[in-house]
N, C-alpha and C. Protein backbone atom coordinates (compact mmCIF):
# COMPACT_ATOMS: atom_id res chain seq x y z
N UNK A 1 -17.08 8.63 9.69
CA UNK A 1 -16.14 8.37 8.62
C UNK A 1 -16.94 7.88 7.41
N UNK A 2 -16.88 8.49 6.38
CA UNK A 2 -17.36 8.22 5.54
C UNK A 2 -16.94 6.67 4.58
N UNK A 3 -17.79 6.34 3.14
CA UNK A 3 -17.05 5.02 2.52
C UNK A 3 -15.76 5.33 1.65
N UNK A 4 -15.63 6.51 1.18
CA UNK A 4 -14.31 6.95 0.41
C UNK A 4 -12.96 6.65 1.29
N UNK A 5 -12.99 7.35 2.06
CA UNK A 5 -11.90 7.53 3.49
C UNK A 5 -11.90 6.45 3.97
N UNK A 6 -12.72 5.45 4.08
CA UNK A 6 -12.48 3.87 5.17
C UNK A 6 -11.66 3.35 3.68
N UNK A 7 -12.06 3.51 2.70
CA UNK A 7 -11.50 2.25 1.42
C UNK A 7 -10.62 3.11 1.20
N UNK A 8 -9.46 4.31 1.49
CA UNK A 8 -8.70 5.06 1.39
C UNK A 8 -7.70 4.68 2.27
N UNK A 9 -8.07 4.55 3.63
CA UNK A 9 -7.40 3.81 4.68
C UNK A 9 -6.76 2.87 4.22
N UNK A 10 -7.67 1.76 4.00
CA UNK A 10 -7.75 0.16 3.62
C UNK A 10 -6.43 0.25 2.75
N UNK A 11 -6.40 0.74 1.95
CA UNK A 11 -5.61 0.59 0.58
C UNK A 11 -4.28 1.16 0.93
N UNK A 12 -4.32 2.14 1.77
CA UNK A 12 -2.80 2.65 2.26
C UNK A 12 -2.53 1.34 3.27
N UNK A 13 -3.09 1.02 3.95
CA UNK A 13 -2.85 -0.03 4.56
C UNK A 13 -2.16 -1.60 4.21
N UNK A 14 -2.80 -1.61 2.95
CA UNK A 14 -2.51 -2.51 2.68
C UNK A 14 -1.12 -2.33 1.92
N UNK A 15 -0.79 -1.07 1.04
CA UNK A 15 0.06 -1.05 0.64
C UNK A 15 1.16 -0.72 1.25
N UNK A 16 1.33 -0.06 2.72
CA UNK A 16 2.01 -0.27 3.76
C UNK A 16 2.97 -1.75 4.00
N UNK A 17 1.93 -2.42 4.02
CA UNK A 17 2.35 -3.99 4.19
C UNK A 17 2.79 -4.78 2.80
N UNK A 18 2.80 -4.76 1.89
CA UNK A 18 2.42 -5.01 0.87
C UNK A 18 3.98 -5.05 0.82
N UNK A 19 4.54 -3.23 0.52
CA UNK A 19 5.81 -3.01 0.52
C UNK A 19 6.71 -3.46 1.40
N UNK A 20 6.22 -3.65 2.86
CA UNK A 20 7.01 -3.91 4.07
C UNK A 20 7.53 -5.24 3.84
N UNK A 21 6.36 -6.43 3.32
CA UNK A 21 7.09 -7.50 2.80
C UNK A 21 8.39 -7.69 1.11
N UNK A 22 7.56 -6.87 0.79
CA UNK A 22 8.66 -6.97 -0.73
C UNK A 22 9.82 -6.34 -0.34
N UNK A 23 10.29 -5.74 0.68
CA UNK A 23 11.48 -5.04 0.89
C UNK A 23 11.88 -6.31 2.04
N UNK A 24 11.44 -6.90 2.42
CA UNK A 24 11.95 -8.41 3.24
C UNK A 24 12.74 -9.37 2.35
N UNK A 25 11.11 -9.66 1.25
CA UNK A 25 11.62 -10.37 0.66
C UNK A 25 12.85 -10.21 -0.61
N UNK A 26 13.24 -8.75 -1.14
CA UNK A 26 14.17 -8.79 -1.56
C UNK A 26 15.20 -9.09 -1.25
N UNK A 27 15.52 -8.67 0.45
CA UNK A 27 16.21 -8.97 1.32
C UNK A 27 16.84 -10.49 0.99
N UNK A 28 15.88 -11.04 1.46
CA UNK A 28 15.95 -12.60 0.90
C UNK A 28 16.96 -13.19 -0.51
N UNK A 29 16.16 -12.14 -0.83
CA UNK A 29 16.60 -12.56 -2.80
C UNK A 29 17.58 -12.05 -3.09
N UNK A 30 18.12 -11.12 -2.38
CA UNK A 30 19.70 -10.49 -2.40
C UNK A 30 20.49 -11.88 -2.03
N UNK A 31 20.21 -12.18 -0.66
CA UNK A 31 21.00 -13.50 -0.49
C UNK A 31 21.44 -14.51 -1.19
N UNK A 32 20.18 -14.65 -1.76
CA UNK A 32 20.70 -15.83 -2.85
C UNK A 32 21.38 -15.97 -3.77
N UNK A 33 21.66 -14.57 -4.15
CA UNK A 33 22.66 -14.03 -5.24
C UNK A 33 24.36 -13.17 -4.66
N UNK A 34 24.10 -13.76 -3.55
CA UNK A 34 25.67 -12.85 -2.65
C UNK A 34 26.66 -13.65 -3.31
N UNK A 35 26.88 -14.67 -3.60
CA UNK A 35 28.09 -15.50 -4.22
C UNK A 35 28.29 -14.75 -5.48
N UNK A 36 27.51 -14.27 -5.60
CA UNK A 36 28.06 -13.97 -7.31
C UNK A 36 28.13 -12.08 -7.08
N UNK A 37 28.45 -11.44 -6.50
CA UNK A 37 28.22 -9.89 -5.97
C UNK A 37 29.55 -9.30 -6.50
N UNK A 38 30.72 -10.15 -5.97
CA UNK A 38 32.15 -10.27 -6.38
C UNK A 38 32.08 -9.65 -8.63
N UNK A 39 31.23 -9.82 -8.86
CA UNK A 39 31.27 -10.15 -10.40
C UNK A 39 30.99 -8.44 -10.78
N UNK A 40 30.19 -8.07 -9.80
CA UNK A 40 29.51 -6.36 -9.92
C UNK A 40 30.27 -5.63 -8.94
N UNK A 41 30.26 -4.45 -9.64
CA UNK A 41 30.53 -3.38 -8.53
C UNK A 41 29.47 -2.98 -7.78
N UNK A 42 29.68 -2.17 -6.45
CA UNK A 42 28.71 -2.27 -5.50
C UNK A 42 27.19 -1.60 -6.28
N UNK A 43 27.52 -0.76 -6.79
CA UNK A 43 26.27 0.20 -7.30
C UNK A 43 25.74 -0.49 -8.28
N UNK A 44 26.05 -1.32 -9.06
CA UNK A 44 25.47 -2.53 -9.90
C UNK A 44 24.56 -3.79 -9.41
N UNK A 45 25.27 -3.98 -8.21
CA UNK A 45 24.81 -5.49 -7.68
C UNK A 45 23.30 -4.96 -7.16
N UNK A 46 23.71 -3.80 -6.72
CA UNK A 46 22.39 -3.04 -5.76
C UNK A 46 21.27 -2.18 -6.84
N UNK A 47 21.75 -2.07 -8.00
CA UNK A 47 20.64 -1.88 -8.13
C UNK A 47 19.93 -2.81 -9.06
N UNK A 48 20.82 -4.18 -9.22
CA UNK A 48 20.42 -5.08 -9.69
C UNK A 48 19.43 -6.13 -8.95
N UNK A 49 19.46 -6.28 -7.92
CA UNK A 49 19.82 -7.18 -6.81
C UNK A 49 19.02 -6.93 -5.32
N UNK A 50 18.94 -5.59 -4.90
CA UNK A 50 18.85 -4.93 -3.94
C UNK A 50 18.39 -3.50 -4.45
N UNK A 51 17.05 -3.33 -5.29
CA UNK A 51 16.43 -2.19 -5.17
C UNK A 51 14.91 -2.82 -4.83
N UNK A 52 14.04 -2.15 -4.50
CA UNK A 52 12.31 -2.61 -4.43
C UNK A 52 11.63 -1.23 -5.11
N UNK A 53 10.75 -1.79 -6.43
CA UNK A 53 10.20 -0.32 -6.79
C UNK A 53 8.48 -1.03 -6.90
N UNK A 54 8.18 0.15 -7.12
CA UNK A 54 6.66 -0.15 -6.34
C UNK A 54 5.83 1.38 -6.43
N UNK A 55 4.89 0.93 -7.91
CA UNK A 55 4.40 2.36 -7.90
C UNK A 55 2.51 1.66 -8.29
N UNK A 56 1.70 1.51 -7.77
CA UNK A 56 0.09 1.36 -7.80
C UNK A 56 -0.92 2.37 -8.39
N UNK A 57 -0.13 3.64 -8.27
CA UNK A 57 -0.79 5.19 -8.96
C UNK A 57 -0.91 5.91 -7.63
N UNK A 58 -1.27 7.34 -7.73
CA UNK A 58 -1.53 8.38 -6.84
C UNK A 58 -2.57 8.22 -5.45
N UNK A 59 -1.84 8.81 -4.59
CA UNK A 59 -2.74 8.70 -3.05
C UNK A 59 -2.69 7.10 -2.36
N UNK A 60 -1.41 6.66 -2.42
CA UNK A 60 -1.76 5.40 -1.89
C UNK A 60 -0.59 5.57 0.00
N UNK A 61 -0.39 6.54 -0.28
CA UNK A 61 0.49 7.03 0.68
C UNK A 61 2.07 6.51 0.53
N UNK A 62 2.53 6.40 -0.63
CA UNK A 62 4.02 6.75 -0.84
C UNK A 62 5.08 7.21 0.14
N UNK A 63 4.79 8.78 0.02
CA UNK A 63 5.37 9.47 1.02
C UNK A 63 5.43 9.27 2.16
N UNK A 64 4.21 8.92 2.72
CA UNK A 64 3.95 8.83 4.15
C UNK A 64 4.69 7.42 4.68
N UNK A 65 4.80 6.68 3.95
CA UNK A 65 5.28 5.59 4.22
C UNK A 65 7.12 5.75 4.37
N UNK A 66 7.59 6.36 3.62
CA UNK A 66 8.88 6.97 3.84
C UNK A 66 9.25 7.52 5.01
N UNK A 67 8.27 8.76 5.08
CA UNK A 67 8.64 9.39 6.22
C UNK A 67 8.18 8.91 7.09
N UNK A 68 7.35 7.37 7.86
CA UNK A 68 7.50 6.56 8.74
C UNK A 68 8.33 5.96 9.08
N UNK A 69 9.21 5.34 8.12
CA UNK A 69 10.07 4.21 7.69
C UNK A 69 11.26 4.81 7.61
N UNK A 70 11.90 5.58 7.04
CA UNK A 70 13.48 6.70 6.92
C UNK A 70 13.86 6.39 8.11
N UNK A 71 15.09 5.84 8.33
CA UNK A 71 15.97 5.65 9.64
C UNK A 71 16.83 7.12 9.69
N UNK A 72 17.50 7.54 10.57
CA UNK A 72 18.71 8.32 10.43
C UNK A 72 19.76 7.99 10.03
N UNK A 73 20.19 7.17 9.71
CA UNK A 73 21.15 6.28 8.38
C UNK A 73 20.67 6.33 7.27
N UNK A 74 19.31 6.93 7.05
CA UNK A 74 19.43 6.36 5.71
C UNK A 74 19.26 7.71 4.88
N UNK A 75 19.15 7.81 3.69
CA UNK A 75 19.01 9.38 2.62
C UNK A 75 17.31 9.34 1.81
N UNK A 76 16.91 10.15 1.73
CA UNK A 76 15.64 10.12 1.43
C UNK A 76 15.73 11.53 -0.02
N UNK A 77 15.56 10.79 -0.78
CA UNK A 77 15.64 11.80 -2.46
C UNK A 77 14.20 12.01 -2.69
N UNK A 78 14.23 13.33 -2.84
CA UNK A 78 12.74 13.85 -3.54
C UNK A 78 13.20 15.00 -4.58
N UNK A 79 11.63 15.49 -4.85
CA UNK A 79 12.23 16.35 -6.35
C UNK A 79 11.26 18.11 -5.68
N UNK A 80 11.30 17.93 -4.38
CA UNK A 80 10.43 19.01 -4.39
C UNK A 80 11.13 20.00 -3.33
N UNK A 81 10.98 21.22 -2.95
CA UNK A 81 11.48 21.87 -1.82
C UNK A 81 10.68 21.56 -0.63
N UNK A 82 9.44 21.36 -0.95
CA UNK A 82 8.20 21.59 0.07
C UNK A 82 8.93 20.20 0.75
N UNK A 83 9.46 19.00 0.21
CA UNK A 83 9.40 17.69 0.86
C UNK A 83 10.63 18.18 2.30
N UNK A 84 11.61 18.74 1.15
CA UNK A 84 13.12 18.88 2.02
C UNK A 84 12.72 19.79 3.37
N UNK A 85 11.81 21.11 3.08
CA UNK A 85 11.44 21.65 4.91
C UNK A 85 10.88 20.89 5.21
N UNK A 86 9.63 19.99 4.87
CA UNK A 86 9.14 18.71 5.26
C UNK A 86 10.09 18.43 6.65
N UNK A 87 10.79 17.58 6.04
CA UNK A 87 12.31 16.80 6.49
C UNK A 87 13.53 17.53 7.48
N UNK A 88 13.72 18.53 7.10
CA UNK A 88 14.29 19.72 7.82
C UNK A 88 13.75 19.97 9.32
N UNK A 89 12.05 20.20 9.25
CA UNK A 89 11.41 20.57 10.13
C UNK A 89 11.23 19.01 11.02
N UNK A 90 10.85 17.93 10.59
CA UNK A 90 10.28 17.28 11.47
C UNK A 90 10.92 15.60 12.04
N UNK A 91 12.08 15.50 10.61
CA UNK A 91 12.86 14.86 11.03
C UNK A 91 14.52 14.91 10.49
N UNK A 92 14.54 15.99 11.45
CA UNK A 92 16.03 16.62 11.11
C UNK A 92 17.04 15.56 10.82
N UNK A 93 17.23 14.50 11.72
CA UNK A 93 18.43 13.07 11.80
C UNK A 93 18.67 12.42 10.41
N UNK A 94 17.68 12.80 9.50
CA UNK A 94 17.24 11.89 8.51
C UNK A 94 17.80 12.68 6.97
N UNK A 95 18.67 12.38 6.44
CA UNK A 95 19.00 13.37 5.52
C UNK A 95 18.53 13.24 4.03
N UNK A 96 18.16 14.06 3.34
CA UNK A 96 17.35 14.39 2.67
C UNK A 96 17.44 15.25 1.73
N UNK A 97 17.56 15.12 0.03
CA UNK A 97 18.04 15.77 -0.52
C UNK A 97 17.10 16.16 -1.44
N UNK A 98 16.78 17.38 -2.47
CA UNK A 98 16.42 17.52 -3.84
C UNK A 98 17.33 17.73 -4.91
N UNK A 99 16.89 16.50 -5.25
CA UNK A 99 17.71 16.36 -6.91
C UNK A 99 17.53 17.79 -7.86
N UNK A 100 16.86 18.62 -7.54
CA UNK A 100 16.49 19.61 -8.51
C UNK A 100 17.53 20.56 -8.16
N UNK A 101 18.20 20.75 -6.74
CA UNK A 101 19.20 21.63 -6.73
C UNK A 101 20.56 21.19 -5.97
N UNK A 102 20.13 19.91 -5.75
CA UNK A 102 21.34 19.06 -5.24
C UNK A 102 22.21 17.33 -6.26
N UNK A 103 23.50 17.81 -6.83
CA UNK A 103 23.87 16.46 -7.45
C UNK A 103 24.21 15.44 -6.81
N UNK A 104 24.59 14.45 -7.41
CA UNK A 104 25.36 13.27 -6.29
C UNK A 104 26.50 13.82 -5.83
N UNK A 105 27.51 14.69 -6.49
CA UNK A 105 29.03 14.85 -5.57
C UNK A 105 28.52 15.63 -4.49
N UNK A 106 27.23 16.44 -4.15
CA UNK A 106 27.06 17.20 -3.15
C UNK A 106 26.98 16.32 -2.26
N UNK A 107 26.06 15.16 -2.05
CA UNK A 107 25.27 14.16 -1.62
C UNK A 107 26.47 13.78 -0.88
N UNK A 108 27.47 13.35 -1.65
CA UNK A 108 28.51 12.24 -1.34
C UNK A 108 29.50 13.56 0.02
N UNK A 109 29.38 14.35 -0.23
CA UNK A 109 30.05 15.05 0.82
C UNK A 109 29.47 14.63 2.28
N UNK A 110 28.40 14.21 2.45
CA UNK A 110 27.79 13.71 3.59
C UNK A 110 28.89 13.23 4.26
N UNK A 111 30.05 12.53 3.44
CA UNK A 111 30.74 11.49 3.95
C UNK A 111 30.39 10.33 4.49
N UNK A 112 29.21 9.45 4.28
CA UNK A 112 28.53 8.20 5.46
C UNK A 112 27.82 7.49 3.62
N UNK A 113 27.72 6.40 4.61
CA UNK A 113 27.07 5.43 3.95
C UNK A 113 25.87 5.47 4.23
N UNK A 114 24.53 5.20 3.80
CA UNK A 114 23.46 5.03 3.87
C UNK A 114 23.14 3.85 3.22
N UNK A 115 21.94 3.17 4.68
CA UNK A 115 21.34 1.98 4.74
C UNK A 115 20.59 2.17 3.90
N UNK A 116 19.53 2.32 3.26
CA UNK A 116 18.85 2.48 2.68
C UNK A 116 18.54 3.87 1.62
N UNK A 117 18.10 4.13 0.87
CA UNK A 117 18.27 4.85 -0.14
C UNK A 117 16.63 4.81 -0.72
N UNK A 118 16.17 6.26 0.13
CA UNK A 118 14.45 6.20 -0.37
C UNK A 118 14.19 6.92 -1.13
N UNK A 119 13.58 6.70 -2.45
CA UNK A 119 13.23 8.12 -3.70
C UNK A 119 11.98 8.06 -3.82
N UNK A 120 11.71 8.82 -3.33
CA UNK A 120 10.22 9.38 -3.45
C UNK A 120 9.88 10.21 -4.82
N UNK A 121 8.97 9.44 -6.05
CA UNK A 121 8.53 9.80 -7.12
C UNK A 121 10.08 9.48 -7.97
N UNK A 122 10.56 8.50 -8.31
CA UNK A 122 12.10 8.41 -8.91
C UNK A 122 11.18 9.26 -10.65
N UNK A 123 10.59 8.72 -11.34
CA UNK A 123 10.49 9.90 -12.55
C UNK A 123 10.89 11.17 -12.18
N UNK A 124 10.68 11.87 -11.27
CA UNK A 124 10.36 13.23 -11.03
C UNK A 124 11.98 13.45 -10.27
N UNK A 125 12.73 12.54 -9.50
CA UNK A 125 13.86 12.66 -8.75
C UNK A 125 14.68 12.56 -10.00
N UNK A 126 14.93 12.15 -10.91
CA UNK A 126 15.38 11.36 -11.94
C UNK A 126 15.18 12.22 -13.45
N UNK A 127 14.84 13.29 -13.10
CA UNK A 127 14.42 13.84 -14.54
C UNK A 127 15.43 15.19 -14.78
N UNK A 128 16.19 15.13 -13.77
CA UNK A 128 17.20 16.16 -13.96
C UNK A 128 18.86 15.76 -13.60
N UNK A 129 18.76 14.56 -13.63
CA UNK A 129 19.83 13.96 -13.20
C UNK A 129 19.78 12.41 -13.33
N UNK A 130 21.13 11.57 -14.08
CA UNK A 130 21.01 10.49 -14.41
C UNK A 130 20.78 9.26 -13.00
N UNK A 131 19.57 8.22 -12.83
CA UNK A 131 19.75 7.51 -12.38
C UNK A 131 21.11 6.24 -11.60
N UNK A 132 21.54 6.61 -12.98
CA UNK A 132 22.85 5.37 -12.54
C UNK A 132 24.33 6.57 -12.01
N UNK A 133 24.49 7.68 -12.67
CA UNK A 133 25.01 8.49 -12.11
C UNK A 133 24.99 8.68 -10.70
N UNK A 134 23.59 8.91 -10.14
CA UNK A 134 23.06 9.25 -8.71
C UNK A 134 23.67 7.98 -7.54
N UNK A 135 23.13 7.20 -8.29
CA UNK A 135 23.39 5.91 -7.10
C UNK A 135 24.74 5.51 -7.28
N UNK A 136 25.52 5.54 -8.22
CA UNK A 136 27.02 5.13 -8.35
C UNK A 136 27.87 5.42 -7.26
N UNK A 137 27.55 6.82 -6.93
CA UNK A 137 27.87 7.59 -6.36
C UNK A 137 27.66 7.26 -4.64
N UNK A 138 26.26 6.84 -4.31
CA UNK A 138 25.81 6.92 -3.45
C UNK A 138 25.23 5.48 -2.54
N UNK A 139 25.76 4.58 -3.71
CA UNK A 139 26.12 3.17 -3.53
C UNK A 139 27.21 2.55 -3.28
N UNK A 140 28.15 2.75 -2.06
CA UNK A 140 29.41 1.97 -1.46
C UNK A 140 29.61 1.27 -1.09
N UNK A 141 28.50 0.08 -1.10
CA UNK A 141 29.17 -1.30 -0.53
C UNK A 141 27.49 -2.45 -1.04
N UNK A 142 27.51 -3.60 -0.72
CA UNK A 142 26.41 -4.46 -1.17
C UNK A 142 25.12 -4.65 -0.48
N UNK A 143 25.72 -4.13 0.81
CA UNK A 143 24.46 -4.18 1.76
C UNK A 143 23.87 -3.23 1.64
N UNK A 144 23.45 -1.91 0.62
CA UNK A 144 22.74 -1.00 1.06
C UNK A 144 21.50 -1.28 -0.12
N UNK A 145 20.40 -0.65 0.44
CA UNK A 145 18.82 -1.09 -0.18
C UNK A 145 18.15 0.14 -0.97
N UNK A 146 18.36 0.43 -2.21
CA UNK A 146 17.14 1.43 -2.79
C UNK A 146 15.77 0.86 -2.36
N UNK A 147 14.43 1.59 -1.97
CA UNK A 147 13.22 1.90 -2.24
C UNK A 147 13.49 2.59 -3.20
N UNK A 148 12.09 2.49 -4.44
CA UNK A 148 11.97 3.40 -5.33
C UNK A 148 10.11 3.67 -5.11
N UNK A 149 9.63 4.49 -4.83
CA UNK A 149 8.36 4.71 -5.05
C UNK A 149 7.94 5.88 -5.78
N UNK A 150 6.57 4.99 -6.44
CA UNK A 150 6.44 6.19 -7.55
C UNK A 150 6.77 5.56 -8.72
N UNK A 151 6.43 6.08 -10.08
CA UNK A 151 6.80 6.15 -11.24
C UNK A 151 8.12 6.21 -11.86
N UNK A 152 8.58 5.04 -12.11
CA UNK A 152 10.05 5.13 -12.42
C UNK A 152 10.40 5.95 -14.01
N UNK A 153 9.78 6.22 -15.05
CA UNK A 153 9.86 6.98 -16.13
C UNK A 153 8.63 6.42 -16.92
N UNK A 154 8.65 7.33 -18.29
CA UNK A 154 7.48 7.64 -19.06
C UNK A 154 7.50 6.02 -19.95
């Protein structure tokens, strides 16, 4: 193994963990603000309250960390086709959309709530379709958690 690839490791690694805690600790920090949730509608509080975004630059393993982490409850947004057979092929349970040819009323036909709400590259998920539009939609109650990874806009 060469020194590129060990400090390539390292750094996905760390940012593995890195995120694993900031999505705890938002957790946390949602709590402290539940008394006052009543004041927002659900898709407000959450993405006030209850999103974690987290972008370091390219190759830190983003993706990979998603598609470790994606429960079958939860929805996983990307902007590419290649991601969705990705997803199709290897973890069918896990639903998974592209914003490039899919809107939120499609989304919402799912009929289910989703725990979590993962966007992989939100600039790029987000560039053909409004942010607050998307999640309005796809945000029904206080307990549910955006990830945003990646570049949130220019």
């Amino acid at each position: 193994m060469n020194y590129v690839t060990t400090i390539k490791q390292s750094i996905e690694i760390d940012y593995q963990q890195v995120l694993k805690m900031l999505i705890a600790l938002n957790r946390e920090h949602r709590e402290m603000f539940k008394e006052y949730q009543h004041f927002y509608p659900p898709a407000e509080f959450v993405m006030e309250f209850g999103t974690v975004s987290l972008d370091i630059g390219r190759g830190v393993g983003k993706s990979k960390f998603i598609r470790e982490n994606a429960k079958p409850n939860d929805l996983v947004l990307v902007h590419n086709l290649e991601e969705v057979r990705y997803w199709e092929h290897y973890r069918p349970m896990t639903k998974v959309v592209c914003s490039r040819i899919h809107n939120a009323q499609y989304i919402k036909k799912y009929g289910q709530r989703f725990d979590t709400i993962w966007v992989d590259e939100p600039r790029l998920v987000f560039e053909s379709v409004s942010r607050y539009d998307m999640m309005k939609h796809l945000i029904v109650d206080y307990g549910q958690t955006v990830v945003m990874l990646g570049r949130c806009g220019e």
